[in-house]
C-alpha atoms as a PDB file:
ATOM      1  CA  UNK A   1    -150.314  69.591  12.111  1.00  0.00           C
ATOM      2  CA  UNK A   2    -154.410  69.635  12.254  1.00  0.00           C
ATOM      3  CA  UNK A   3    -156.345  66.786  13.165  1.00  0.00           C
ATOM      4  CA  UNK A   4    -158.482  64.451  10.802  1.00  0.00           C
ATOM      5  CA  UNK A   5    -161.827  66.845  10.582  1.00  0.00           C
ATOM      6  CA  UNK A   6    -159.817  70.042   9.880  1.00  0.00           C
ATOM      7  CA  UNK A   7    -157.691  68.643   7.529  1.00  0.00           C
ATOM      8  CA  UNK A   8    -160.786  67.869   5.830  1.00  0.00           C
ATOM      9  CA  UNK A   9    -162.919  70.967   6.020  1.00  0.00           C
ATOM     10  CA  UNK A  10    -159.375  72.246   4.110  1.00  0.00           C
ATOM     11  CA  UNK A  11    -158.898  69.940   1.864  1.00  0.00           C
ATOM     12  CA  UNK A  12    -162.805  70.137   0.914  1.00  0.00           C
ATOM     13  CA  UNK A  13    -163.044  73.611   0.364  1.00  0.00           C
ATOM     14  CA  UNK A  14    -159.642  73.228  -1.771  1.00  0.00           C
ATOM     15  CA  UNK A  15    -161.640  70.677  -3.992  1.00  0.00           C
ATOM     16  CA  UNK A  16    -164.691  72.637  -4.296  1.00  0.00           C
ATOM     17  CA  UNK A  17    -162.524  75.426  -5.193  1.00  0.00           C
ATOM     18  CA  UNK A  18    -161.223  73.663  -8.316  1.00  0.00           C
ATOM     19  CA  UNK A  19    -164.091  72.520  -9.335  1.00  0.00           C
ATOM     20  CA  UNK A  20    -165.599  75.389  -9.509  1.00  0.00           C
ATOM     21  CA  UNK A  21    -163.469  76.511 -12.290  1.00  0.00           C
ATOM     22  CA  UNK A  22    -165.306  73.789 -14.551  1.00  0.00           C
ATOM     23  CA  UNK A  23    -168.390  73.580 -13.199  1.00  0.00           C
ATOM     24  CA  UNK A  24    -171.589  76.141 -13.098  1.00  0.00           C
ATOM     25  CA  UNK A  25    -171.953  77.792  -9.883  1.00  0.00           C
ATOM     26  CA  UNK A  26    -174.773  76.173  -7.587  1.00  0.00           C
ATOM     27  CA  UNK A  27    -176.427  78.123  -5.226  1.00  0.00           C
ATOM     28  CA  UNK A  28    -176.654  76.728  -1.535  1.00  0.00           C
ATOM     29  CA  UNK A  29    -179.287  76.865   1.041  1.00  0.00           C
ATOM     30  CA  UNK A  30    -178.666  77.817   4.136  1.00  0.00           C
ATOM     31  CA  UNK A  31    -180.299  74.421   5.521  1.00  0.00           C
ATOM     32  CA  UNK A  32    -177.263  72.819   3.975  1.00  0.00           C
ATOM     33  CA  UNK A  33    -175.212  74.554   5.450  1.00  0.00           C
ATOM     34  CA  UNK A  34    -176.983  74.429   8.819  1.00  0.00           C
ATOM     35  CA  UNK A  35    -177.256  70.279   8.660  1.00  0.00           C
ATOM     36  CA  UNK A  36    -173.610  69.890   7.222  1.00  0.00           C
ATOM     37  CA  UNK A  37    -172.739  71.955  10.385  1.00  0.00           C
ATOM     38  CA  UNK A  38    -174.751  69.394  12.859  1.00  0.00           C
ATOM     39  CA  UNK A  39    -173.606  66.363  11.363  1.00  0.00           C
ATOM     40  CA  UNK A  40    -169.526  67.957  12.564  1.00  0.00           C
ATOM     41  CA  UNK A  41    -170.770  68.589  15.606  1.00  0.00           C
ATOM     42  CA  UNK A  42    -172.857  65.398  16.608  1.00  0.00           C
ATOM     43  CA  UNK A  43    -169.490  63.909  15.825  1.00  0.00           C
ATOM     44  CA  UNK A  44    -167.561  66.173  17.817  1.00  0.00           C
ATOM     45  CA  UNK A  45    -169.765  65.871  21.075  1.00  0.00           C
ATOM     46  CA  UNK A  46    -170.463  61.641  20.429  1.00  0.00           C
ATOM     47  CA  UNK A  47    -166.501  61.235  20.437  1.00  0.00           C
ATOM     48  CA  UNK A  48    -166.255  64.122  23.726  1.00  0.00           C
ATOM     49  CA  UNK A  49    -168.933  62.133  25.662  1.00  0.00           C
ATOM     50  CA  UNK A  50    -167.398  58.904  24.922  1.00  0.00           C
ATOM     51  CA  UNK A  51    -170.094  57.208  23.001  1.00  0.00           C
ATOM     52  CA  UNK A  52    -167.763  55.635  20.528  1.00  0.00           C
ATOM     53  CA  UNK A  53    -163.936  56.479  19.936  1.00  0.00           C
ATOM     54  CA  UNK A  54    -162.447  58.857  17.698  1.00  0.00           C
ATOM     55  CA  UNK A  55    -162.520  57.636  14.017  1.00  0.00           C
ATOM     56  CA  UNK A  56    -160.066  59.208  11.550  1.00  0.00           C
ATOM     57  CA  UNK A  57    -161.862  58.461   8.376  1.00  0.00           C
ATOM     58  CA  UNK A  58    -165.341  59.298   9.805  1.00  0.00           C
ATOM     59  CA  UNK A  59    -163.646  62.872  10.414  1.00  0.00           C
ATOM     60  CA  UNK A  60    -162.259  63.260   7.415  1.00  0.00           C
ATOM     61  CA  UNK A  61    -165.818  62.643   5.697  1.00  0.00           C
ATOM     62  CA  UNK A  62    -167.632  65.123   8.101  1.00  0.00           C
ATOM     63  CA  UNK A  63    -165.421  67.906   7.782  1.00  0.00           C
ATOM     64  CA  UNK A  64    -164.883  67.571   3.539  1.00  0.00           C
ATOM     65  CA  UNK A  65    -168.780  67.570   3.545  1.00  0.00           C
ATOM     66  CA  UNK A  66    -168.616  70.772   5.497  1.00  0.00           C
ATOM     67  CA  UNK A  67    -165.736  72.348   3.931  1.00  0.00           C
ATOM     68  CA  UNK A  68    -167.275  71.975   0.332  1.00  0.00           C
ATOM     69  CA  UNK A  69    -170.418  73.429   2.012  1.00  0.00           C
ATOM     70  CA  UNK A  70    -168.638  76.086   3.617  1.00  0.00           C
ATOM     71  CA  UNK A  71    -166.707  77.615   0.993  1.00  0.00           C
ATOM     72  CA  UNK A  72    -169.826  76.945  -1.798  1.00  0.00           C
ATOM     73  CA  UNK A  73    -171.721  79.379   1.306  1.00  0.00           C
ATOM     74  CA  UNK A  74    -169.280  81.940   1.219  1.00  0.00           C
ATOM     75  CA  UNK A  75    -168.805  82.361  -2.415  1.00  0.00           C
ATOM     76  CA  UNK A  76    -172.358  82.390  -2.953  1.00  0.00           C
ATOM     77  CA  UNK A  77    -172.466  85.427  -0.391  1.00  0.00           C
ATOM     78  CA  UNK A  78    -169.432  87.262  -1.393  1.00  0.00           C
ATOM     79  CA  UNK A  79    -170.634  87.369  -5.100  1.00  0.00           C
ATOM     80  CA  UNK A  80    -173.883  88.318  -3.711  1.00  0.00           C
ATOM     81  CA  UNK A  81    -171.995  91.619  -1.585  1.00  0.00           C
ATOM     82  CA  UNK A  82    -170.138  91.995  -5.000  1.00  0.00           C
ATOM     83  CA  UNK A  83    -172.709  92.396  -7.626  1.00  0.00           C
ATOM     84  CA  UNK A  84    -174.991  94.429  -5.352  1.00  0.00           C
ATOM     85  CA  UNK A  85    -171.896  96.902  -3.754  1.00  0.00           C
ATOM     86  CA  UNK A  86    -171.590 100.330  -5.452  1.00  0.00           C
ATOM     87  CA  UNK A  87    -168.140  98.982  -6.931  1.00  0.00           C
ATOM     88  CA  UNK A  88    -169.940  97.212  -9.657  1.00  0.00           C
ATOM     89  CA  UNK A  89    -172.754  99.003 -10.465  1.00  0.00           C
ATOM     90  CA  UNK A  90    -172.776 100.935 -13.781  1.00  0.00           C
ATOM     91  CA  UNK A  91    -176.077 103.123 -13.092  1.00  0.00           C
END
């Protein structure tokens, strides 16, 4: 069992994963990444402190927007590593 916001960082990389297998690969900045990363945890420390109580659908929205962001990150990086390794080089 996970909670709300990691079921949704899952379940949004799981989507982006898919749909990158009929879409063209996007390239993400690192700002994205950065601000999708804030907006988690603003909502982690809000609910902490107290300021308002815990919402499940507001988590599930924060962590699919940084679970798409994540894994759209990491691919862009690892086929970055991958392209300029020795492995795949043909000099």
């Amino acid at each position: 069992m996970v909670c709300a916001r990691c079921a949704g960082i899952y379940f949004g990389a799981m989507i982006t994963a898919f749909a990158f297998f009929f879409s063209k690969r996007n390239q993400l900045n690192k700002k994205v990444l950065l601000i999708s990363l804030a907006v988690v945890l603003v909502d982690v420390l809000l609910v902490f402190i107290g300021s308002y109580d815990y919402s499940k659908a507001f988590s599930l929205a924060t962590g699919l927007i940084f679970g798409s962001t994540v894994y759209i990150y990491l691919m862009n990086e690892l086929e970055q590593f991958l392209f300029n390794s020795k492995i795949y080089r043909t000099e």
